[in-house]
C-alpha atoms as a PDB file:
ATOM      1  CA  UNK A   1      19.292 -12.350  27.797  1.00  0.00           C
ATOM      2  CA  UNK A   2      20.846  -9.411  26.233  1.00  0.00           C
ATOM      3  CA  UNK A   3      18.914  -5.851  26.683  1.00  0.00           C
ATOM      4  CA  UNK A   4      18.573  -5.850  22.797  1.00  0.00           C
ATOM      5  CA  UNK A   5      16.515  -9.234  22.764  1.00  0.00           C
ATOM      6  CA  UNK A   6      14.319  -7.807  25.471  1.00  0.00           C
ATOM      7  CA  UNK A   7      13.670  -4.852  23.611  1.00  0.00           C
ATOM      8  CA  UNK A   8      12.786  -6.763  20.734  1.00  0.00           C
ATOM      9  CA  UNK A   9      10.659  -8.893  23.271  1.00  0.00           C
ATOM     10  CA  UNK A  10       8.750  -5.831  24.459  1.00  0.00           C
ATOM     11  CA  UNK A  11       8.317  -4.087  20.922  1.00  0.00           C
ATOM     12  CA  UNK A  12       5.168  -4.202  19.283  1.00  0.00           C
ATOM     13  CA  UNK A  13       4.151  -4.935  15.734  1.00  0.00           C
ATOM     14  CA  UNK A  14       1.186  -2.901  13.964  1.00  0.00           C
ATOM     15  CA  UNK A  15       0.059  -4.371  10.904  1.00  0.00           C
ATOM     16  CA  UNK A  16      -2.486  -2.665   8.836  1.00  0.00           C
ATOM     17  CA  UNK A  17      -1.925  -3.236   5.431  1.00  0.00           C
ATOM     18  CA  UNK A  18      -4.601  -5.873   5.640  1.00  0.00           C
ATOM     19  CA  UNK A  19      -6.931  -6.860   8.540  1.00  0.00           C
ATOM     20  CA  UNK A  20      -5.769  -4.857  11.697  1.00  0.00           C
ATOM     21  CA  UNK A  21      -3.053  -7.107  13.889  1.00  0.00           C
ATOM     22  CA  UNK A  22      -0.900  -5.930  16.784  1.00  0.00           C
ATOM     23  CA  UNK A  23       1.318  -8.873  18.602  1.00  0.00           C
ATOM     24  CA  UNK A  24       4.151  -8.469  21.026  1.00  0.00           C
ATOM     25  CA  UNK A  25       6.406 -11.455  20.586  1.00  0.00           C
ATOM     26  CA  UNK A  26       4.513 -13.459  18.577  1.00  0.00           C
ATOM     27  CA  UNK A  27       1.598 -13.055  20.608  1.00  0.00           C
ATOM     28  CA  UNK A  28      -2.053 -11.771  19.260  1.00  0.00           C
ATOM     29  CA  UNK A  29      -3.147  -9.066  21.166  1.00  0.00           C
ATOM     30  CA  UNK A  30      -5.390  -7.457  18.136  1.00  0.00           C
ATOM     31  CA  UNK A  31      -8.580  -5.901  19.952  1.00  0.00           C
ATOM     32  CA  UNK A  32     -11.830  -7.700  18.959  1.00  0.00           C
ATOM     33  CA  UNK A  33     -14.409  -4.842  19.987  1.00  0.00           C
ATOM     34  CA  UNK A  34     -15.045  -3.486  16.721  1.00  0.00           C
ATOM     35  CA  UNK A  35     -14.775   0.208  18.650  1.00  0.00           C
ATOM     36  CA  UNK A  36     -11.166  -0.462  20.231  1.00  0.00           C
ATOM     37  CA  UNK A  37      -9.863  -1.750  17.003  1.00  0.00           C
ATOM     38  CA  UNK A  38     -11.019   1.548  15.228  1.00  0.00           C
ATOM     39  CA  UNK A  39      -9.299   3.737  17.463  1.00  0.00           C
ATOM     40  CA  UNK A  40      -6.319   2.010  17.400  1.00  0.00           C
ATOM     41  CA  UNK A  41      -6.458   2.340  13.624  1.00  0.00           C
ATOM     42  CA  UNK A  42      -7.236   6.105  14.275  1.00  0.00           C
ATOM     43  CA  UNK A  43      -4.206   6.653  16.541  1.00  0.00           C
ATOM     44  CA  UNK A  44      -1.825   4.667  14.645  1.00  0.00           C
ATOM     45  CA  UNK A  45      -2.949   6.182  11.019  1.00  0.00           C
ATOM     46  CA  UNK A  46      -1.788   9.674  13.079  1.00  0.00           C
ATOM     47  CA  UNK A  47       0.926   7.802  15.042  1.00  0.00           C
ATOM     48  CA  UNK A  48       3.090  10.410  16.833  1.00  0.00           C
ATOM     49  CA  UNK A  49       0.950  12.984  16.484  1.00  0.00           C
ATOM     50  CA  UNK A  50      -1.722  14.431  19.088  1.00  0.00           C
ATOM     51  CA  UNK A  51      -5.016  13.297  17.958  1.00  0.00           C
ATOM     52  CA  UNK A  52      -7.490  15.510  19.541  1.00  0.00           C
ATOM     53  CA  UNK A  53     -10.086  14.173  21.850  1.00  0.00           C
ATOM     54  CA  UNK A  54     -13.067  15.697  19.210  1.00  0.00           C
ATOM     55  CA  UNK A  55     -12.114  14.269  16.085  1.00  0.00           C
ATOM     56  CA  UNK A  56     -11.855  10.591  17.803  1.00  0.00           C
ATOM     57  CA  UNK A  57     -15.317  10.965  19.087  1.00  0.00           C
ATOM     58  CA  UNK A  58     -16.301  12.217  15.417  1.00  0.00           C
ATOM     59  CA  UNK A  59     -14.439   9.192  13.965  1.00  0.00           C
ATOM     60  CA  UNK A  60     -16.064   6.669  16.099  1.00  0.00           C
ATOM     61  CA  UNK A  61     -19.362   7.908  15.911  1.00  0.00           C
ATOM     62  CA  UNK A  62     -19.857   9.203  12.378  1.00  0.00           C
ATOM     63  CA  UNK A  63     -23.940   8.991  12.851  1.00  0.00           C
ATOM     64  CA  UNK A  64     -23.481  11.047  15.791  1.00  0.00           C
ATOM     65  CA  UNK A  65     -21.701  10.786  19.019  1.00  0.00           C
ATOM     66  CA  UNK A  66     -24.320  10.030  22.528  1.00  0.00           C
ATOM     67  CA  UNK A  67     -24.354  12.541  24.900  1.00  0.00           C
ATOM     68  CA  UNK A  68     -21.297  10.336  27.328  1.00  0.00           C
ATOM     69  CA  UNK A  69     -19.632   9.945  23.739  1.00  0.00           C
ATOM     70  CA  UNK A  70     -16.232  12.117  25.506  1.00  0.00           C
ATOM     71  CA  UNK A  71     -16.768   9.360  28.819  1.00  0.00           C
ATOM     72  CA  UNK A  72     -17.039   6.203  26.516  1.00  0.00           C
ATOM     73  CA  UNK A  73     -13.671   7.221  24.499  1.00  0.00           C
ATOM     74  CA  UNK A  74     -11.981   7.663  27.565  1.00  0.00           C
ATOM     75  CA  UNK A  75     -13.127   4.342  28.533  1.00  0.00           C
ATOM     76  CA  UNK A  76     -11.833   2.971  25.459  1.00  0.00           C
ATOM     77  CA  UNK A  77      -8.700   4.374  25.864  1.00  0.00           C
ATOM     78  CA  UNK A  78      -7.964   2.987  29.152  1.00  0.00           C
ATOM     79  CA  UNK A  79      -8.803  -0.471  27.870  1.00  0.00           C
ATOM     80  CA  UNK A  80      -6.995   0.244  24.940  1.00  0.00           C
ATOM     81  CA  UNK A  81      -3.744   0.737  27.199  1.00  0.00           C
ATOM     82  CA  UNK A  82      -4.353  -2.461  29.344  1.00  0.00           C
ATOM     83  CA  UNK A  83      -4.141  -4.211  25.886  1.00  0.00           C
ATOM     84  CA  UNK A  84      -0.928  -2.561  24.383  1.00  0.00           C
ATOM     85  CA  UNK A  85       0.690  -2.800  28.235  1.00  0.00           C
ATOM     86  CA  UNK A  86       4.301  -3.799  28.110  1.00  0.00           C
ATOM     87  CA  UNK A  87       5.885  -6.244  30.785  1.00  0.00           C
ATOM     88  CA  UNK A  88       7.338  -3.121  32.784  1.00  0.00           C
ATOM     89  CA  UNK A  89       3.519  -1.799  33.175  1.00  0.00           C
ATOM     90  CA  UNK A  90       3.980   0.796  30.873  1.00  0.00           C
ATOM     91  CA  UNK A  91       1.766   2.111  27.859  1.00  0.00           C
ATOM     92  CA  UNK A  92       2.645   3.453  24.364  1.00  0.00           C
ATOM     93  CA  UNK A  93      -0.790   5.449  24.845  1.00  0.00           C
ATOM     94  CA  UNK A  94      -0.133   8.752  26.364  1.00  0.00           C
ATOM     95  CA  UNK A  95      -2.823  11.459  27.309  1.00  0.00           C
ATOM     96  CA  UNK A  96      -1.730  14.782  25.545  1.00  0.00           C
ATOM     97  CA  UNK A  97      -4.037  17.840  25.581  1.00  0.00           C
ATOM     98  CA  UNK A  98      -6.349  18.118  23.388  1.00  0.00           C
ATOM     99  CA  UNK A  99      -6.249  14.452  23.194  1.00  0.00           C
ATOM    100  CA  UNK A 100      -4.391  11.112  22.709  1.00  0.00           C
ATOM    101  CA  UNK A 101      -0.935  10.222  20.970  1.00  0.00           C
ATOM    102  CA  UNK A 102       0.366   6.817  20.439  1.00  0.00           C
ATOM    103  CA  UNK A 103       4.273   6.160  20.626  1.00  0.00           C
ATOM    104  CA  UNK A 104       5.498   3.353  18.143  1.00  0.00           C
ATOM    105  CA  UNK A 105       8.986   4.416  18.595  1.00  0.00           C
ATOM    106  CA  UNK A 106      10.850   1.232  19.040  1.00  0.00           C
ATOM    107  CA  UNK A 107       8.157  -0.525  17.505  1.00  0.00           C
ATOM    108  CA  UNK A 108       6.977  -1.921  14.045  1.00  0.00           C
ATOM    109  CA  UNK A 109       4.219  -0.668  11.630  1.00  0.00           C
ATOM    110  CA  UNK A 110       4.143  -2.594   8.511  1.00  0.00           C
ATOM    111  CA  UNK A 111       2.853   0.450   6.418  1.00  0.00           C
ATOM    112  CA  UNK A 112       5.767   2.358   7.236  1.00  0.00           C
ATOM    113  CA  UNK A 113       8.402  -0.568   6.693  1.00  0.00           C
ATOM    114  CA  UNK A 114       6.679  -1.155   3.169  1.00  0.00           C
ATOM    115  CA  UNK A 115       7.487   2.975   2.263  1.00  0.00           C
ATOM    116  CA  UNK A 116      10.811   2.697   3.452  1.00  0.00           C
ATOM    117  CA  UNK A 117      11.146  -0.359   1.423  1.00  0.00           C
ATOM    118  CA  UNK A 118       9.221   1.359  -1.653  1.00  0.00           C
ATOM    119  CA  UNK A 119      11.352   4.803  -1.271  1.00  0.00           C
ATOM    120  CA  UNK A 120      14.946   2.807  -1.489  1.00  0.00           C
ATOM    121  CA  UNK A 121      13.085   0.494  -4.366  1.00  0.00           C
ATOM    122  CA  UNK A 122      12.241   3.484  -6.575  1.00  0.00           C
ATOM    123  CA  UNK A 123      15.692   5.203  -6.075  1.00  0.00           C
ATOM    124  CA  UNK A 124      17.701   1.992  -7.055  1.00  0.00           C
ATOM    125  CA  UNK A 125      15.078   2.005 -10.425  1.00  0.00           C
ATOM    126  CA  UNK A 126      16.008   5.833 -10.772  1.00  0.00           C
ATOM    127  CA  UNK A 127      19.598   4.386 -10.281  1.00  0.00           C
ATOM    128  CA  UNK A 128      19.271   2.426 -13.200  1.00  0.00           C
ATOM    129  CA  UNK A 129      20.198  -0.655 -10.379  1.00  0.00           C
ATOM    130  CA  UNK A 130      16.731  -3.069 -11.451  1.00  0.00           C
ATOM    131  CA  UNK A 131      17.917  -6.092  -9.777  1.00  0.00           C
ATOM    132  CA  UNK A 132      18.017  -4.498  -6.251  1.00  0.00           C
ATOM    133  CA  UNK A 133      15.020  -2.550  -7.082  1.00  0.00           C
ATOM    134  CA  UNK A 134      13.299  -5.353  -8.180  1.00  0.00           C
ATOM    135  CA  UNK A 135      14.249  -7.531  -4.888  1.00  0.00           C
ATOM    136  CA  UNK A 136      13.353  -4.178  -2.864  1.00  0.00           C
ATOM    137  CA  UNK A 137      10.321  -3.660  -4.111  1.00  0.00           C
ATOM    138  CA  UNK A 138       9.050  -7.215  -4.564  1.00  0.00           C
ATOM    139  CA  UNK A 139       9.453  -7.299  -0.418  1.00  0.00           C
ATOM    140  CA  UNK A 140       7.580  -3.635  -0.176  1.00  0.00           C
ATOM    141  CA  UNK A 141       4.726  -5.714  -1.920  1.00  0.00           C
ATOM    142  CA  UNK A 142       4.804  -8.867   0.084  1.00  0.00           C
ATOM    143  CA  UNK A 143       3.762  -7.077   3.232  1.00  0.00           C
ATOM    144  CA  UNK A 144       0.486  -6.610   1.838  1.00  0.00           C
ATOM    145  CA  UNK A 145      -2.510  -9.320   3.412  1.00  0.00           C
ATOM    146  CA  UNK A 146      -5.353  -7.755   1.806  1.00  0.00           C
ATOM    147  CA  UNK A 147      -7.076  -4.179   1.685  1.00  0.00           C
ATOM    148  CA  UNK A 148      -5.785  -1.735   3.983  1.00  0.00           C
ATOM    149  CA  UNK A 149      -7.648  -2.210   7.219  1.00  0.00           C
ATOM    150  CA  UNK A 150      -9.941  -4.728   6.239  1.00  0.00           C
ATOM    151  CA  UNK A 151     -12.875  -5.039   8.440  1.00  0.00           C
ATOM    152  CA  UNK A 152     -12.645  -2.259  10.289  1.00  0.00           C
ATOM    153  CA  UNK A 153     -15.712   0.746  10.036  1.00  0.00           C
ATOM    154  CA  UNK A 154     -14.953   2.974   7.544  1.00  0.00           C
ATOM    155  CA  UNK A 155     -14.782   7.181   8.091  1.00  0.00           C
ATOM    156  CA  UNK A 156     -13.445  10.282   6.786  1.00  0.00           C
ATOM    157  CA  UNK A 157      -9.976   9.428   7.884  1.00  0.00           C
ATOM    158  CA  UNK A 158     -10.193   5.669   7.572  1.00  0.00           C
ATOM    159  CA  UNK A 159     -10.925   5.862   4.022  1.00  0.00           C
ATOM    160  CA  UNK A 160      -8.215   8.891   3.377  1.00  0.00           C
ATOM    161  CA  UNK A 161      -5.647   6.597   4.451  1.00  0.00           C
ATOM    162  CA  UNK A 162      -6.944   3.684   2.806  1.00  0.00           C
ATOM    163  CA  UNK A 163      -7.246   5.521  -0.607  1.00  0.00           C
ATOM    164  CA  UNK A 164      -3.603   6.878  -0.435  1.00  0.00           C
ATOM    165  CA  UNK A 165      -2.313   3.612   0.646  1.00  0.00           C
ATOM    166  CA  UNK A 166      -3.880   1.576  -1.966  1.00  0.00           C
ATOM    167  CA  UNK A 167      -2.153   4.253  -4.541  1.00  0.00           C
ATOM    168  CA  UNK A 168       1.164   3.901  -3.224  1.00  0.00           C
ATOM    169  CA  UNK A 169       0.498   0.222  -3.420  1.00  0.00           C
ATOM    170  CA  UNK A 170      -0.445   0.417  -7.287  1.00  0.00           C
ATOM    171  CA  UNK A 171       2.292   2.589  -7.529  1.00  0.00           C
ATOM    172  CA  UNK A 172       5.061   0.262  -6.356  1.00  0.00           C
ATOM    173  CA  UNK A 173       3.635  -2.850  -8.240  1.00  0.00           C
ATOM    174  CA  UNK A 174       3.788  -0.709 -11.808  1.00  0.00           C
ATOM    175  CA  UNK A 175       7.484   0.027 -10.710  1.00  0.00           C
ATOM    176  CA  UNK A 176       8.287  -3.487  -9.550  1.00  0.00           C
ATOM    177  CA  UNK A 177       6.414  -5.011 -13.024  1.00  0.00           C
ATOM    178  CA  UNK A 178       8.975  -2.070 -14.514  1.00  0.00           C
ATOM    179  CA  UNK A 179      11.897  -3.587 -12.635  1.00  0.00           C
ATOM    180  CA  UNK A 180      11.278  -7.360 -14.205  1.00  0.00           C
ATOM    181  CA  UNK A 181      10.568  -6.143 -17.935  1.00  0.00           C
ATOM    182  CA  UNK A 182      14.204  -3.948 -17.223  1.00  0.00           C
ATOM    183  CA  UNK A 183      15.346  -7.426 -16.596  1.00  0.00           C
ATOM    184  CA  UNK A 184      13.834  -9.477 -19.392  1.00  0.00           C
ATOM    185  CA  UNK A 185      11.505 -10.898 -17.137  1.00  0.00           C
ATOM    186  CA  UNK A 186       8.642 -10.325 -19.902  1.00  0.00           C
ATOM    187  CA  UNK A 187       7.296 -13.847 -19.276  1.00  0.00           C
ATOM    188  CA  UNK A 188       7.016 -13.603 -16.035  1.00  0.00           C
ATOM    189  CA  UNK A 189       4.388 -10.822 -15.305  1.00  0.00           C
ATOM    190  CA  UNK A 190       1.968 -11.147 -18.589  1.00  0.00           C
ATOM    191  CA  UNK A 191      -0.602 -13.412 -16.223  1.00  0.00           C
ATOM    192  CA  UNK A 192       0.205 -10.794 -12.981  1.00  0.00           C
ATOM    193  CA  UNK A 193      -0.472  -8.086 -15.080  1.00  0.00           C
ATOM    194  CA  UNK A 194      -3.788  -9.765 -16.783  1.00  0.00           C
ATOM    195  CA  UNK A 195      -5.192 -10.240 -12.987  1.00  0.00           C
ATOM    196  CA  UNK A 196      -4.227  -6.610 -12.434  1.00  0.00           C
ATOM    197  CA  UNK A 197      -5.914  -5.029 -14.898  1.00  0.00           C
ATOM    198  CA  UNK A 198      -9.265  -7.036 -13.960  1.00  0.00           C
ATOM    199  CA  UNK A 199      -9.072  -5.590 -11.127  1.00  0.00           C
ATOM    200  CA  UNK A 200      -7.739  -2.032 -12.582  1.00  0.00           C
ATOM    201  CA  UNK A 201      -9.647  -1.573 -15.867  1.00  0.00           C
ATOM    202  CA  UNK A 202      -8.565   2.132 -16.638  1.00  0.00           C
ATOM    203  CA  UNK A 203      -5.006   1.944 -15.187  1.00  0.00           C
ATOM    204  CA  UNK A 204      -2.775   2.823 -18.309  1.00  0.00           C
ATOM    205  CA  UNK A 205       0.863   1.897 -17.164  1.00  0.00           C
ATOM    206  CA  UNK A 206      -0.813  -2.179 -16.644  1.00  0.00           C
ATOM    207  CA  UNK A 207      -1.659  -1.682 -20.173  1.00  0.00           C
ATOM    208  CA  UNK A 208       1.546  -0.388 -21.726  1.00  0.00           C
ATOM    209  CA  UNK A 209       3.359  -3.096 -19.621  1.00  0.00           C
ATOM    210  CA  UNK A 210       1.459  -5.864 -20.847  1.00  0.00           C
ATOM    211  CA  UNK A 211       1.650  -4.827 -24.344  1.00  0.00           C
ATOM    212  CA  UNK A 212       5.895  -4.648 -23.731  1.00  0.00           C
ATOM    213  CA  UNK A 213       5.977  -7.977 -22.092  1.00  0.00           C
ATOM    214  CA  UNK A 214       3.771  -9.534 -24.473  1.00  0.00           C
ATOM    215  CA  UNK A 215       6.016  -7.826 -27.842  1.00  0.00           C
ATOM    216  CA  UNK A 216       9.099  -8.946 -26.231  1.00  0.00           C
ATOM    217  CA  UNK A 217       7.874 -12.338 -26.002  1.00  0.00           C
ATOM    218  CA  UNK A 218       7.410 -12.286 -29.452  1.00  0.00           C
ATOM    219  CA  UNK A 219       3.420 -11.904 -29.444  1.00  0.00           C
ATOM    220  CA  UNK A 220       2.781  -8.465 -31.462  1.00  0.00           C
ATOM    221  CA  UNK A 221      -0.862  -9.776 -32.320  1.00  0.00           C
ATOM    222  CA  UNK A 222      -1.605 -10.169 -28.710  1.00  0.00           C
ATOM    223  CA  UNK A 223       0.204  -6.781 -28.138  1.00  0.00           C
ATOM    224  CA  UNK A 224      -2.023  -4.732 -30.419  1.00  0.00           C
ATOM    225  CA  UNK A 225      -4.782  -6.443 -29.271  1.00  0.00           C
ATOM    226  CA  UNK A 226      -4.598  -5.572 -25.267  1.00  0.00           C
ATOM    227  CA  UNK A 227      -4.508  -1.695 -26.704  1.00  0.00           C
ATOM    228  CA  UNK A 228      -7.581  -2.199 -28.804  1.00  0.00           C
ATOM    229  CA  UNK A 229      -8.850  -3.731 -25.483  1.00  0.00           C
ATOM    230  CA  UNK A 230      -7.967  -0.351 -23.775  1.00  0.00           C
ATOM    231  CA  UNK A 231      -9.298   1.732 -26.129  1.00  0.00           C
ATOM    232  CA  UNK A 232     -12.293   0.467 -25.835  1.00  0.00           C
ATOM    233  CA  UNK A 233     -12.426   0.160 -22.392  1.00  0.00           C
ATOM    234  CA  UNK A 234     -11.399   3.990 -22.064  1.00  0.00           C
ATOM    235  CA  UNK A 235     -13.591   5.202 -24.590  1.00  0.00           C
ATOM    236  CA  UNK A 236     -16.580   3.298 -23.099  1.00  0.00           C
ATOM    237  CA  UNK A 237     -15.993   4.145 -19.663  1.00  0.00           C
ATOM    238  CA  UNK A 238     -14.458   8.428 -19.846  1.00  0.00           C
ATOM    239  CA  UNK A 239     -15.081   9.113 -23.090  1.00  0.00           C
ATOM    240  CA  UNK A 240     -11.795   9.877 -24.375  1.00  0.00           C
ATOM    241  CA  UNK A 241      -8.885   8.687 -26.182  1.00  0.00           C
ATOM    242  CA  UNK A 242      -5.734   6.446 -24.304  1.00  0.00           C
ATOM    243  CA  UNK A 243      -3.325   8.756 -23.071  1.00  0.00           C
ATOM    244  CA  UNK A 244      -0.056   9.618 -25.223  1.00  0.00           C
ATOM    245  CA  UNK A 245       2.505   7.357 -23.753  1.00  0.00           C
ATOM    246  CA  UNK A 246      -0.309   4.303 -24.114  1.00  0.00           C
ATOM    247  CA  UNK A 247      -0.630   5.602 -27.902  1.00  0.00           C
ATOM    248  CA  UNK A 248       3.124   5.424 -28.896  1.00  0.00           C
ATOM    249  CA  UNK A 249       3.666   2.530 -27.164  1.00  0.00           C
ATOM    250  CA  UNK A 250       1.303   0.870 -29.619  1.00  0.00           C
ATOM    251  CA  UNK A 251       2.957   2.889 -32.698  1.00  0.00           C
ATOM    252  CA  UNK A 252       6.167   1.113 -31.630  1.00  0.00           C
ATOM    253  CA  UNK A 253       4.569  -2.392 -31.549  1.00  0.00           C
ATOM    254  CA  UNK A 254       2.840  -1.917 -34.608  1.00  0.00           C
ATOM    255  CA  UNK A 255       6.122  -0.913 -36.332  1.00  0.00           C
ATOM    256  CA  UNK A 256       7.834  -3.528 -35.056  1.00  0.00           C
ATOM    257  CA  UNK A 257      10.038  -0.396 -33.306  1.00  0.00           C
ATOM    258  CA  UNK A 258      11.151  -1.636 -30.042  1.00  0.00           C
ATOM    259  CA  UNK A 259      13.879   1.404 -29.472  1.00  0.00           C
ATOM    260  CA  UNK A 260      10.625   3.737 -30.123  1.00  0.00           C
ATOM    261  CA  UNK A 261       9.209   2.107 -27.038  1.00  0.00           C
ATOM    262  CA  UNK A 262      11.631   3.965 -24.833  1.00  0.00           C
ATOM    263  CA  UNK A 263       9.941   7.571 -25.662  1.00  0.00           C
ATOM    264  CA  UNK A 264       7.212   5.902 -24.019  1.00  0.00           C
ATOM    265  CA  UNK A 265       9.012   5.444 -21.061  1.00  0.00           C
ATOM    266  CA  UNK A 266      10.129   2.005 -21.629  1.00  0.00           C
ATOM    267  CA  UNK A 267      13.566   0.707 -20.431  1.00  0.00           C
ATOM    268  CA  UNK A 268      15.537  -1.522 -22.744  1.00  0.00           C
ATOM    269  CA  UNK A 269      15.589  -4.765 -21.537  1.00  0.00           C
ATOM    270  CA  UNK A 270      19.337  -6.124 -20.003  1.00  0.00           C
ATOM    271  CA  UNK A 271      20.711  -8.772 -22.396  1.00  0.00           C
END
């Protein structure tokens, strides 16, 4: 066996966007104490990085760590290690003062795949290339199983990395749905982008995209209708008006203006 295929053999894969997995070769090794899983969340949210010894214990024990809180995490750590043990008896899980840093060199975490993914997605859309951002992007997105770290205890930075995960996520699916309207794919994101904005009642861009998509496939009643939908929505919820590029998006589907659409940051759609 080649030294490549054994590295490969050894490496580990982190997967977090979703319920927390780690396997080696195909192999679950995902910790089912609820307190080992959370700080291997905690180390690999700050992978790389020395996290000290104080702000685990705060992490684990929001209420208030026990007197042999320091003991218990370095129990937890060593059991930690046993778990994430390679074949040559070594550990990714190094002791660093003030604390503990976890080395995924050579290994896999899916949340940092999906933003290398997203990153050369959105420069191929800035490139005006839409087919390659689309595919890019579309495989960003498929790496998501569910909410970020589903399952696991929430705490301060738990739900910090959650929250700006879950943006990014929204973030690439606007500029993927962007990708497939730049392509003429209008008919094939109106129900995606129905389910989104069930989920996401005061996100504007789902709004002006359904609108476009539903124009372009020649439904102008059911286009004016989704903004009088967000209006309302808005209005009832913030107490204030749609934002301007939502409100001349409409103007250009109510005058039937489709080059208008593009000072609402729309992008013609390839012929």
């Amino acid at each position: 066996m080649s030294l490549s295929c054994l590295q490969a053999d050894h490496a580990l894969r982190y997967e977090l966007l979703g319920r927390l997995r780690v396997s080696r070769g195909g192999v679950d090794l995902t910790p089912e104490q609820p307190k080992l899983a959370k700080l291997l969340a905690l180390l690999l949210i700050r992978a790389g990085e020395t996290v000290p010894g104080d702000k685990l214990v705060a992490e684990l024990w929001e209420q208030g760590p026990p007197r042999c809180a320091f003991a218990s995490l370095r129990v937890y750590v060593s059991q930690l290690r046993k778990v994430l043990i390679n074949p040559r008896g070594t550990s990714p899980i190094a002791t660093t003062s003030p604390g503990y840093i976890l080395d995924v060199s050579g290994d896999t975490t899916d949340f940092q795949v999906f933003e290398t993914l997203y990153t050369r997605g959105r420069e191929r859309y800035c490139a005006a290339d839409f087919l390659h951002s689309s595919e890019l992007l579309r495989r960003a997105l498929s790496l998501w199983r569910g909410p970020v770290l589903e399952g696991i205890q929430g705490s301060l930075e738990i739900e910090s990395f959650v929250a700006v995960q879950e943006e990014k996520r929204l973030n690439c699916t606007e500029l993927s749905i962007d990708s497939a309207l730049a392509l003429g794919r209008h008919h094939e994101v109106i129900e995606d982008l129905k389910g989104l904005l069930v989920q996401h009642p005061l996100r504007e861009p789902f709004y002006r995209q359904l609108m476009v998509a539903l124009y372009r496939a020649g439904r102008q009643g059911d286009a004016l209708g989704t903004y009088r939908n967000a209006r309302r929505v808005i209005k009832e919820e913030l107490g204030v008006e749609p934002g301007p590029t939502l409100r001349v998006a409409h103007e250009a589907i109510l005058r039937a203006d489709p080059a208008r659409l593009e000072a609402a940051g729309v992008i013609p759609a390839m012929h």
